[in-house]
N, C-alpha and C. Protein backbone atom coordinates (compact mmCIF):
# COMPACT_ATOMS: atom_id res chain seq x y z
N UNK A 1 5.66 45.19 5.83
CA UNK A 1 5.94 44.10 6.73
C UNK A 1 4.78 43.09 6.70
N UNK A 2 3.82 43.13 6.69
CA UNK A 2 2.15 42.65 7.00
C UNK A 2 2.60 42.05 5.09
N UNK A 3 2.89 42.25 4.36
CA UNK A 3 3.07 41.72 2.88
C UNK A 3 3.94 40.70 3.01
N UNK A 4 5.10 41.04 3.70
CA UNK A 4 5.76 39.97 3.71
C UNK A 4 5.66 38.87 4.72
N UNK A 5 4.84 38.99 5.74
CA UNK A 5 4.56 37.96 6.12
C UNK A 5 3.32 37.01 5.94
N UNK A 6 2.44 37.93 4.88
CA UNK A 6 1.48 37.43 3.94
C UNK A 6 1.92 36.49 2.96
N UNK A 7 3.34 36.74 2.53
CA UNK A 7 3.69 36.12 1.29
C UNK A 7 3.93 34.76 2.10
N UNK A 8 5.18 34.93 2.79
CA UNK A 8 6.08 33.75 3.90
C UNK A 8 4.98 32.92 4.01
N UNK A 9 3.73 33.04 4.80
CA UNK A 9 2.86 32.32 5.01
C UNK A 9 2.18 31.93 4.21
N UNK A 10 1.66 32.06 3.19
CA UNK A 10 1.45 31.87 1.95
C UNK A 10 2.36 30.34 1.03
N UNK A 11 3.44 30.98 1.57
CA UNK A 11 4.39 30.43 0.58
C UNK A 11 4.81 28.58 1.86
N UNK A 12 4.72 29.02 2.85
CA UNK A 12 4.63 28.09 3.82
C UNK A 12 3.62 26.58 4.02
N UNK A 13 2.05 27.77 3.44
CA UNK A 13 1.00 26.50 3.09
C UNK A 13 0.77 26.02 1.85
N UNK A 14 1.74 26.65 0.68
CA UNK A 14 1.90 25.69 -0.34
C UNK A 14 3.00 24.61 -0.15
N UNK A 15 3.90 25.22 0.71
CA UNK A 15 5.63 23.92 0.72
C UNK A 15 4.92 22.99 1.30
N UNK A 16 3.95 23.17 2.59
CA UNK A 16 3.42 22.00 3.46
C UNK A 16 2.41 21.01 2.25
N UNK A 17 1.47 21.83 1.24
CA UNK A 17 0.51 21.28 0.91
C UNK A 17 1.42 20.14 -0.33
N UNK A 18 2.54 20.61 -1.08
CA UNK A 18 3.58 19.94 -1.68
C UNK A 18 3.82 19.00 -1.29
N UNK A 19 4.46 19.16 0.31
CA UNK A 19 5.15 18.05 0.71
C UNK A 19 4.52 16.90 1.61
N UNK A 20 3.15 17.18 1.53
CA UNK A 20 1.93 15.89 2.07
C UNK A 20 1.75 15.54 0.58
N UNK A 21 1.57 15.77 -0.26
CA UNK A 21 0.88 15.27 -1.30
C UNK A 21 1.50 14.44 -2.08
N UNK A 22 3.23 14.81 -2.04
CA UNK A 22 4.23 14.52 -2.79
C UNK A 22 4.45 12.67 -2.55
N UNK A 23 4.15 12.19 -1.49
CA UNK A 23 4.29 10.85 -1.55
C UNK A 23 3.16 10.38 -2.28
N UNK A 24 1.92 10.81 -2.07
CA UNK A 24 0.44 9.98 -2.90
C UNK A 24 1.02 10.37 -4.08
N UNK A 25 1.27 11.69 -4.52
CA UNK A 25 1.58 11.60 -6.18
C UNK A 25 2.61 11.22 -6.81
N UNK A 26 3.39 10.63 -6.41
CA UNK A 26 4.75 9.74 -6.84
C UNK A 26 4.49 9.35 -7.85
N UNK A 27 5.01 9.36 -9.09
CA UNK A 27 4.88 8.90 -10.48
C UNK A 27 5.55 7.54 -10.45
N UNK A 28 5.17 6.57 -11.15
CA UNK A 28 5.53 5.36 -11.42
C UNK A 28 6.94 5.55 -11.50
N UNK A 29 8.04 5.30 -10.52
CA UNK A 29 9.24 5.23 -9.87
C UNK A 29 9.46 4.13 -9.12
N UNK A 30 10.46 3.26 -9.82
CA UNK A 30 10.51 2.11 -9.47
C UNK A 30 12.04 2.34 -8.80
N UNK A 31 11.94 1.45 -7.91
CA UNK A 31 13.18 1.26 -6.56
C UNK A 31 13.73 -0.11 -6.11
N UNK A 32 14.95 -0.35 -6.35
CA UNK A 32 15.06 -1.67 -5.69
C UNK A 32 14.35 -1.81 -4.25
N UNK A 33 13.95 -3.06 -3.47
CA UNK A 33 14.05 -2.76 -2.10
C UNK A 33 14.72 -3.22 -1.39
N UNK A 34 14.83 -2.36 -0.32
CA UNK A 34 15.91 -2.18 0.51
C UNK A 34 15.80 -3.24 1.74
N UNK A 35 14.51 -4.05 2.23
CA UNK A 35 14.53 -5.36 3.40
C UNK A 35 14.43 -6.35 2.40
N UNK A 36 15.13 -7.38 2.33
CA UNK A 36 15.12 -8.55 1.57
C UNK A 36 13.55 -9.40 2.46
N UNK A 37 13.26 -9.44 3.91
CA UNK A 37 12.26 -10.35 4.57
C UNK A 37 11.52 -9.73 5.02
N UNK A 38 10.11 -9.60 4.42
CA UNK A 38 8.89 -8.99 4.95
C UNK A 38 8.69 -9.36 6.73
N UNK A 39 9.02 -7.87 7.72
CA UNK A 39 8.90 -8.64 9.01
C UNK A 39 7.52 -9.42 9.55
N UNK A 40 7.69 -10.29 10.35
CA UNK A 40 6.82 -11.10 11.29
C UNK A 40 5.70 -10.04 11.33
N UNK A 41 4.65 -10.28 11.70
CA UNK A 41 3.22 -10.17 12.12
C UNK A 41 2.53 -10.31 12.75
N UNK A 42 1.73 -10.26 13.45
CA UNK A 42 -0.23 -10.69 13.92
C UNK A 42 -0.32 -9.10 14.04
N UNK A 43 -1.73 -9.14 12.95
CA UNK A 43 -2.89 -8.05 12.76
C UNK A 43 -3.99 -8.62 12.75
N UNK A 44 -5.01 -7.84 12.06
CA UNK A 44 -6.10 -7.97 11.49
C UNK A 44 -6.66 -6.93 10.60
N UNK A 45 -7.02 -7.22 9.61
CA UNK A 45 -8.10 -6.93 8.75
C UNK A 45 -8.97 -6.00 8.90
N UNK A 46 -9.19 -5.33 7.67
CA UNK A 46 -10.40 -3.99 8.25
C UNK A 46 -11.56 -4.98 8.67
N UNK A 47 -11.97 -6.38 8.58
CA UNK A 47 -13.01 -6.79 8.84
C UNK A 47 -12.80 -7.64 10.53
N UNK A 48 -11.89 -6.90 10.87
CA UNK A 48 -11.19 -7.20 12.05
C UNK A 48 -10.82 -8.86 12.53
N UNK A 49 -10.78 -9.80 11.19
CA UNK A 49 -9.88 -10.86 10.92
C UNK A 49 -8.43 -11.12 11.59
N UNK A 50 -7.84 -11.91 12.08
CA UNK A 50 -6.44 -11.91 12.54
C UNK A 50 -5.61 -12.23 11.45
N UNK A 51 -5.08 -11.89 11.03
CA UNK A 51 -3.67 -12.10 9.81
C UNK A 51 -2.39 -11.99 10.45
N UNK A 52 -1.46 -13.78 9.96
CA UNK A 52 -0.52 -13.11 10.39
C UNK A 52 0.37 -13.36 8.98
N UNK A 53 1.99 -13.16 9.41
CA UNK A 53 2.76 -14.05 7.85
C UNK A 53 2.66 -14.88 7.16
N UNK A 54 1.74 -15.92 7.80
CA UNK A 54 1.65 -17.01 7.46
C UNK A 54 0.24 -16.68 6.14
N UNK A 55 -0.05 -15.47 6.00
CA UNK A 55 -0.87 -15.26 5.02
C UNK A 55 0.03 -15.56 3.01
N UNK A 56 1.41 -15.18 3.60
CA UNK A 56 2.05 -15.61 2.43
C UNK A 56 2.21 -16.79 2.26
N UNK A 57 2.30 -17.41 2.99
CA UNK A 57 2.31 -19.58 2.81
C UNK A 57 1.73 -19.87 1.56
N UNK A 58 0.52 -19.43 1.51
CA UNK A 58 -0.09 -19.82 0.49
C UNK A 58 0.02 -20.03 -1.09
N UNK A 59 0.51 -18.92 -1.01
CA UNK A 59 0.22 -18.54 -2.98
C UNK A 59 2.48 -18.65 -3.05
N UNK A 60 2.80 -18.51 -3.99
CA UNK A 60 4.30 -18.58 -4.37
C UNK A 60 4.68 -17.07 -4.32
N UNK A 61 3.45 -15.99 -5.28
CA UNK A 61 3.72 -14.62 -4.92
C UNK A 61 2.58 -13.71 -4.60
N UNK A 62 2.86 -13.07 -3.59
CA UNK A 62 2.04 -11.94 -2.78
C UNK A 62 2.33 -10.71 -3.21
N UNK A 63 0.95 -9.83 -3.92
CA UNK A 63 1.69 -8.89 -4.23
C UNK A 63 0.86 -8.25 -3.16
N UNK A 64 1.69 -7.56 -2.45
CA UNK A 64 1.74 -6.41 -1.43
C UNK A 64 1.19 -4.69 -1.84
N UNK A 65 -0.19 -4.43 -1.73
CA UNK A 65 0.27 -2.90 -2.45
C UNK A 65 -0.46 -2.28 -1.03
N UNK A 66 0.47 -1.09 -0.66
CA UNK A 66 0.49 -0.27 0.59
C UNK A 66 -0.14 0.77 0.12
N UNK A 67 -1.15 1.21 0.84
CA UNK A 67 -2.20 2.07 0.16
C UNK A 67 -2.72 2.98 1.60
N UNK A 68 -3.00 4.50 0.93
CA UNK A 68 -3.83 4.79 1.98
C UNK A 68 -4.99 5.56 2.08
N UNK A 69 -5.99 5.73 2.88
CA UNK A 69 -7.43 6.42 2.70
C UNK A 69 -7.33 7.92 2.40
N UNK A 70 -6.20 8.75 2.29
CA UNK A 70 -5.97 9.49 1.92
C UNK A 70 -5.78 10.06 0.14
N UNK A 71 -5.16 8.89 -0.28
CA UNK A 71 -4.38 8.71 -1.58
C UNK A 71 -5.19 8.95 -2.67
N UNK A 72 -5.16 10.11 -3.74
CA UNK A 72 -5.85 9.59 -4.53
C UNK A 72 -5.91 8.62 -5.63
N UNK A 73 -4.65 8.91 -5.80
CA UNK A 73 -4.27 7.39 -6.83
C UNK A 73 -4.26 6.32 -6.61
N UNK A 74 -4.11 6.35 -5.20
CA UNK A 74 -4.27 4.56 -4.22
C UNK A 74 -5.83 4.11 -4.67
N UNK A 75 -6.40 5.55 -4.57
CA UNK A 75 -7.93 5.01 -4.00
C UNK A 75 -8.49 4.78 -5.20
N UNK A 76 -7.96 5.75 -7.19
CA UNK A 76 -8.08 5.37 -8.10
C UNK A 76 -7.89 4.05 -8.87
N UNK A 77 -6.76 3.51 -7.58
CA UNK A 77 -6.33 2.13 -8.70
C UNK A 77 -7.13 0.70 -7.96
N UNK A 78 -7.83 1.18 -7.09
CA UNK A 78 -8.58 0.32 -6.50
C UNK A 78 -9.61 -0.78 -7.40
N UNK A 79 -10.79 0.00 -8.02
CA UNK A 79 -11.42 -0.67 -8.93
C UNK A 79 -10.68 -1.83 -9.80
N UNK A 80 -9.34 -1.19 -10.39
CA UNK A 80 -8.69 -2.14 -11.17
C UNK A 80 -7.99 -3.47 -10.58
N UNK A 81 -7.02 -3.24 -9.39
CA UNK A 81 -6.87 -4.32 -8.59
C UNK A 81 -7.70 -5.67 -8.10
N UNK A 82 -8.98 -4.95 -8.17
CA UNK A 82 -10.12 -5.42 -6.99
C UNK A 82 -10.31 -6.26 -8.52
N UNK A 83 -10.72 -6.50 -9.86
CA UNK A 83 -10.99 -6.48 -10.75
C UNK A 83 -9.35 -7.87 -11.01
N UNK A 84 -8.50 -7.63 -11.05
CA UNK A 84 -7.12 -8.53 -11.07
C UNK A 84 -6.83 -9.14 -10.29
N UNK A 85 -7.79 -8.92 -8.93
CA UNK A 85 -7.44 -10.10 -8.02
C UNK A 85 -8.64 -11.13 -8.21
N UNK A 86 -9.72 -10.89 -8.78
CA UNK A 86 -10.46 -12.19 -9.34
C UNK A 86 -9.93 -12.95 -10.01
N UNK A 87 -9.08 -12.43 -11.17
CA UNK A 87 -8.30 -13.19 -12.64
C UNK A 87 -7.11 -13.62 -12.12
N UNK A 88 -6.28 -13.46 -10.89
CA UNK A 88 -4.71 -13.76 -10.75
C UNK A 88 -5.07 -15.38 -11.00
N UNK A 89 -3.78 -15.69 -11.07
CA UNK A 89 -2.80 -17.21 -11.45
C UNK A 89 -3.49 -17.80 -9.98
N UNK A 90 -3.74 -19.36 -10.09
CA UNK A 90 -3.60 -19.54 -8.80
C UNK A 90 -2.52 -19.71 -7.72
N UNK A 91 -1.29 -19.33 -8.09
CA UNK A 91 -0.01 -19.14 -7.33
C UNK A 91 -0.12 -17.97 -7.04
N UNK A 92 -1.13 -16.79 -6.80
CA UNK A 92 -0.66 -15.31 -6.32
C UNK A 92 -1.98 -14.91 -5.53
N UNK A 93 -1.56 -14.14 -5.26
CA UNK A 93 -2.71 -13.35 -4.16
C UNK A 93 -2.37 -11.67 -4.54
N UNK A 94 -3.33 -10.58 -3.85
CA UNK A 94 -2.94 -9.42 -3.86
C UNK A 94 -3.48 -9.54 -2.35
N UNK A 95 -2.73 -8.55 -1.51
CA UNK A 95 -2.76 -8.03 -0.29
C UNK A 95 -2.55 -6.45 -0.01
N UNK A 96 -3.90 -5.94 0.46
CA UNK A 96 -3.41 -4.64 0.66
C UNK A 96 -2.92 -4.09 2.49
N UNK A 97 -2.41 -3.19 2.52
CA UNK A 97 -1.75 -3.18 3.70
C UNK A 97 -2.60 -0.89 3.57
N UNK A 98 -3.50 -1.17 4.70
CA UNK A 98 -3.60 0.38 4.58
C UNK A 98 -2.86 1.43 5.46
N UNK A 99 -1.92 1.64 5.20
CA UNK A 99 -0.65 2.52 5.65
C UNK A 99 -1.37 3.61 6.85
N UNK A 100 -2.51 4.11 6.83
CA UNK A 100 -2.90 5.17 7.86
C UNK A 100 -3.80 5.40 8.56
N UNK A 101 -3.73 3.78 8.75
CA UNK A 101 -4.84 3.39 9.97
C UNK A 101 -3.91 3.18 10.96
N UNK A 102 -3.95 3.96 12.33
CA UNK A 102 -3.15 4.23 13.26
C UNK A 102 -3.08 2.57 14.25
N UNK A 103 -4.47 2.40 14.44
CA UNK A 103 -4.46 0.89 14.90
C UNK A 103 -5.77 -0.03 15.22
N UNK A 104 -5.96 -1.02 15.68
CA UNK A 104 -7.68 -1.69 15.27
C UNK A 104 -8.61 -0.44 15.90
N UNK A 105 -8.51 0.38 16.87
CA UNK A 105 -9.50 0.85 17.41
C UNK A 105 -9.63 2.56 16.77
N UNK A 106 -8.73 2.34 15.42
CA UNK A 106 -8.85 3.68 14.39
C UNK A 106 -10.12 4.07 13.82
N UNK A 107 -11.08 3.78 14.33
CA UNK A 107 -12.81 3.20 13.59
C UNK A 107 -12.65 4.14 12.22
N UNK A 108 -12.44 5.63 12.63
CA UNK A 108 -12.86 5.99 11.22
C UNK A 108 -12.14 6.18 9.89
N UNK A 109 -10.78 5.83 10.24
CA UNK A 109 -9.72 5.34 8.97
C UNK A 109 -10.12 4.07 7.82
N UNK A 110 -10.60 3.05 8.96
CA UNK A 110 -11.16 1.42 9.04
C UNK A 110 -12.16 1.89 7.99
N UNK A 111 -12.93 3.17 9.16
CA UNK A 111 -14.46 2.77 7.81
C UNK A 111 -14.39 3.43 6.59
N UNK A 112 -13.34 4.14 6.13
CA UNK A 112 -13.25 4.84 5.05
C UNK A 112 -12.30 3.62 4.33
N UNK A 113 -11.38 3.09 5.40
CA UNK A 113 -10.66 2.06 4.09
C UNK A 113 -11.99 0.92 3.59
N UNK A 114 -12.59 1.08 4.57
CA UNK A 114 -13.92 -0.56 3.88
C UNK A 114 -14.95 0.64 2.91
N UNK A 115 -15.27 1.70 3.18
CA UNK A 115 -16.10 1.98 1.88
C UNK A 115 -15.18 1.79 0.76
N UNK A 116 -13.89 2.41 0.38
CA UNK A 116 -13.12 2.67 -0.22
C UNK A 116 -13.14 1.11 -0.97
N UNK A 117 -12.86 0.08 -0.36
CA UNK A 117 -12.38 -0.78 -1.17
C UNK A 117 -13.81 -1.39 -1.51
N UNK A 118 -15.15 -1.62 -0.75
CA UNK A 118 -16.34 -1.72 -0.98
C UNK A 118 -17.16 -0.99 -2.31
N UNK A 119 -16.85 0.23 -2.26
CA UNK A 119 -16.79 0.95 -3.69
C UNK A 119 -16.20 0.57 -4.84
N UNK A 120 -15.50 -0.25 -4.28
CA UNK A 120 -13.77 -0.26 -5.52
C UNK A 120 -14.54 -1.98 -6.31
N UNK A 121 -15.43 -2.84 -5.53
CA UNK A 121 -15.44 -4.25 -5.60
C UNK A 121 -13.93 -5.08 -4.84
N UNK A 122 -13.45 -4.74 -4.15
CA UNK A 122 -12.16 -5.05 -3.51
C UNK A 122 -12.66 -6.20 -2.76
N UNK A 123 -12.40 -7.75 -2.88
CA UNK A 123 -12.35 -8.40 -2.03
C UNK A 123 -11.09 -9.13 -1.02
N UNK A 124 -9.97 -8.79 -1.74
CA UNK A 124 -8.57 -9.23 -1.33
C UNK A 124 -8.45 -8.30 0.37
N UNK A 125 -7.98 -9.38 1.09
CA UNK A 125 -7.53 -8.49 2.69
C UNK A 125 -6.80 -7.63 2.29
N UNK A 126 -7.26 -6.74 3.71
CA UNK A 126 -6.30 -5.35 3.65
C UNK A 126 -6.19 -5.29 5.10
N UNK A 127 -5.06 -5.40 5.43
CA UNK A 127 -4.52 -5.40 6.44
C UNK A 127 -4.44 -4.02 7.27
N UNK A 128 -4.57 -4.12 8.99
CA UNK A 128 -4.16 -2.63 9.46
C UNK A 128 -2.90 -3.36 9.83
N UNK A 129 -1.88 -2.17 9.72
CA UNK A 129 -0.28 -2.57 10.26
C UNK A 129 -0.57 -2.61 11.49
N UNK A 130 0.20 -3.92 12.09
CA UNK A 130 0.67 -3.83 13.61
C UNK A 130 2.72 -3.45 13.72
N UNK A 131 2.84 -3.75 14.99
CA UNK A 131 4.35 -2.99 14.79
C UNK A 131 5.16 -3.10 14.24
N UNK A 132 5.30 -4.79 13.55
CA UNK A 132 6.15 -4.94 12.50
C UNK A 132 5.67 -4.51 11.39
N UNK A 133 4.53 -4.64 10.88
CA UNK A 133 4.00 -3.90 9.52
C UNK A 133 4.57 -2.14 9.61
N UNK A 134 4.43 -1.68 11.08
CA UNK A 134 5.01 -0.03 10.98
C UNK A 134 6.64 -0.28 11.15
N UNK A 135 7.28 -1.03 11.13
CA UNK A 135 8.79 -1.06 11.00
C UNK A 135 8.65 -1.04 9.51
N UNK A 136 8.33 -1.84 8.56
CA UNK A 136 8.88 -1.59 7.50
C UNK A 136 8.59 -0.66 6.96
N UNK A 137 7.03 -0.08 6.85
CA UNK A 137 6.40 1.11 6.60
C UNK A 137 7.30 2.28 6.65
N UNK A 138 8.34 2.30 7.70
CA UNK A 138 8.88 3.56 8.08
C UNK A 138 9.77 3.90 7.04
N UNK A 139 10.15 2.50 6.15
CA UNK A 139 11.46 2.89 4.96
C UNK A 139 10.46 3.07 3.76
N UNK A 140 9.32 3.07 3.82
CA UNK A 140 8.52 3.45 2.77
C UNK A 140 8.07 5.20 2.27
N UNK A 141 8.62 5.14 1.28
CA UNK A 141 8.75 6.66 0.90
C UNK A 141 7.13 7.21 0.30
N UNK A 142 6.20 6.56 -0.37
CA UNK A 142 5.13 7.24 -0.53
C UNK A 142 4.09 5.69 -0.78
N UNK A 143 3.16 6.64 -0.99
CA UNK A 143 1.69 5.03 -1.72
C UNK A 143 1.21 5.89 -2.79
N UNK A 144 1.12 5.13 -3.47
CA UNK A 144 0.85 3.70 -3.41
C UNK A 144 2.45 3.21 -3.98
N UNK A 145 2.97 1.98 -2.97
CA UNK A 145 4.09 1.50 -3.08
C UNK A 145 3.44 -0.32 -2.96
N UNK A 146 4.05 -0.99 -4.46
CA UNK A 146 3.83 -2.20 -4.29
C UNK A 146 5.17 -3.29 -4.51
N UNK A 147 5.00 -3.77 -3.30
CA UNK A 147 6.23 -5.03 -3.01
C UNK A 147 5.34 -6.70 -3.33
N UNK A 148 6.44 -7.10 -3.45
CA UNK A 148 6.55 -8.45 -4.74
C UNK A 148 6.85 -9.73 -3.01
N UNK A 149 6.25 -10.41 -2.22
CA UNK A 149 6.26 -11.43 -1.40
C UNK A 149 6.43 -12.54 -1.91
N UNK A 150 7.42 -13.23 -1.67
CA UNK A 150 7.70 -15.06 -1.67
C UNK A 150 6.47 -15.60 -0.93
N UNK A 151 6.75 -17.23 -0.86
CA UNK A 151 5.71 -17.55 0.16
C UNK A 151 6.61 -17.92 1.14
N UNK A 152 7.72 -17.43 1.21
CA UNK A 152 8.49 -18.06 2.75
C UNK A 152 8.38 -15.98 3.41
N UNK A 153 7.90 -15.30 2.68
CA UNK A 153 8.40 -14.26 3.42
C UNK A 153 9.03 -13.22 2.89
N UNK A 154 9.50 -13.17 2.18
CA UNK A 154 11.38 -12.86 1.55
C UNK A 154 10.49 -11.45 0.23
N UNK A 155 11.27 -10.52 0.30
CA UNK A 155 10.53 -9.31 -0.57
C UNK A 155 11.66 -9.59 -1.47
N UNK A 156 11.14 -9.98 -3.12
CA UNK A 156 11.70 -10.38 -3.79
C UNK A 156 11.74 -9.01 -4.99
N UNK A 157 12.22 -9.15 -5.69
CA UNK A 157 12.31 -7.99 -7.32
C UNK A 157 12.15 -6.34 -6.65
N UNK A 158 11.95 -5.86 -7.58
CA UNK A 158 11.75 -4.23 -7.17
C UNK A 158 10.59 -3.75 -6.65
N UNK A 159 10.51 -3.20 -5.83
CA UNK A 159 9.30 -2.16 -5.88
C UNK A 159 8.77 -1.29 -6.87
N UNK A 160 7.22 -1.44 -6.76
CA UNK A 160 6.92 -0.02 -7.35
C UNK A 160 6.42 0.97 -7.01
N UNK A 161 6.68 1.89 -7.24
CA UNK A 161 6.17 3.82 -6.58
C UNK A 161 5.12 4.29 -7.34
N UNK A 162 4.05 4.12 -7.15
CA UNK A 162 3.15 5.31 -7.85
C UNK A 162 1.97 3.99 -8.47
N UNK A 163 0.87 4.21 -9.07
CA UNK A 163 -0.09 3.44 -9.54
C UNK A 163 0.12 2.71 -10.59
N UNK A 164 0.39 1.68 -10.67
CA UNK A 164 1.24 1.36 -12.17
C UNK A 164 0.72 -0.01 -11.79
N UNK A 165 -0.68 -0.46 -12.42
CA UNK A 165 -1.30 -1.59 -12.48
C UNK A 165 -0.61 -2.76 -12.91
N UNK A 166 -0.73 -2.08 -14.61
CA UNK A 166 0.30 -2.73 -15.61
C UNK A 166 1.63 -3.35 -15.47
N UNK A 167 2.47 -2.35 -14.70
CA UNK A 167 3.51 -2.85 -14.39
C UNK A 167 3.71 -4.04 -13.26
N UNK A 168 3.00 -4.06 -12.43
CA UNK A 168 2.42 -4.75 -11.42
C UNK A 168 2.14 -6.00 -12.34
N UNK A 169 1.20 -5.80 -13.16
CA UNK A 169 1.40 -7.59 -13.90
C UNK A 169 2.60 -7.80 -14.38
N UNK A 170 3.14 -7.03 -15.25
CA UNK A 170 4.60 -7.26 -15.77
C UNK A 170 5.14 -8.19 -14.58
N UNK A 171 5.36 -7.30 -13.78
CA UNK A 171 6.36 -8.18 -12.51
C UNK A 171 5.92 -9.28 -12.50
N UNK A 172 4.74 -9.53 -11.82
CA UNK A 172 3.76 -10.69 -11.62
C UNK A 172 4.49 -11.65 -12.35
N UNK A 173 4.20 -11.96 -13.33
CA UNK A 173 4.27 -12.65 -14.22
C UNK A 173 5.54 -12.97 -14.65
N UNK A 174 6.71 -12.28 -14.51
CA UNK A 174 8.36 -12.20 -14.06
C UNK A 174 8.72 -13.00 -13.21
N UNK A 175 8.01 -12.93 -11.85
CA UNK A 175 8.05 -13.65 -10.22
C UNK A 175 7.67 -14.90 -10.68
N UNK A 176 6.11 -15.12 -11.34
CA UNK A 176 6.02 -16.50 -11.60
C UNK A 176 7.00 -17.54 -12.16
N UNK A 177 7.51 -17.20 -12.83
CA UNK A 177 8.01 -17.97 -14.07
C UNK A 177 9.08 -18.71 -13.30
């Protein structure tokens, strides 16, 4: 009896350790998406900046990548981003959105997302979600997940699932044209 509930339990903290991990390790799995209009806003910034929608006005495309201090592949593809958002087109921006910072007064999520991207050379905002950022979040199946922004708003082309830099310009450069 004591064996088999050695095993059960056993077998319990591998399904759990699977099924936390299973969204960060998402293999490059691409998804249509499912909200056509990135919702409304006011946040701020791990540098506790106010951001709202009107951050997309700017550029024609926003690429959106939802990332979190947890992730390791989020936190691997950092350097390279941080590195592509110097070189983008001047019609684009990158925006990161850090998925598991609970809210501004999260201090130590905040300070792991600012070493994280501080390490990385990351200068592009990274947003903490406020409640509309956690409405859409909620149809988001893992991170790193990157969505493709208009400048009116509007989540345009596919998503992508999993770290896929490359593909990320592909699109880019798709959106522009």
């Amino acid at each position: 009896m004591k064996k088999m509930i050695k095993l059960t339990s056993m077998a319990m903290v591998l399904l759990t350790i699977l099924l936390l991990s299973a969204g960060c390790l998402a293999e490059n799995a691409s998804s249509t998406t499912q909200q056509k209009k990135f919702p409304a806003f006011k946040s701020v910034d791990i540098a506790g900046n106010v951001v709202t929608q009107d951050i997309f006005k700017g550029k024609k495309i926003s690429v959106v990548n939802i990332w979190g201090t947890f992730c390791p592949p989020c936190i691997g593809e950092m350097p390279e981003l941080g590195k592509w958002a110097g070189q983008m087109p001047a019609d684009a921006q990158i925006i990161g959105i850090v998925c598991d910072v609970r809210d501004k007064n999260d201090t130590e999520t905040i300070n792991a997302a600012k070493k994280i991207t501080a390490d990385a050379n990351v200068k592009f905002v990274n947003i903490i979600p406020d409640e509309g950022i956690m409405s859409y979040l909620d149809g988001v199946e893992a991170v790193p997940t990157t969505i493709f922004v208009d400048s009116e708003g509007n989540i345009i082309g596919e998503s992508v699932v999993g770290a896929d830099v490359a593909r990320y310009k592909e699109l880019l450069a798709r959106y522009l044209k």
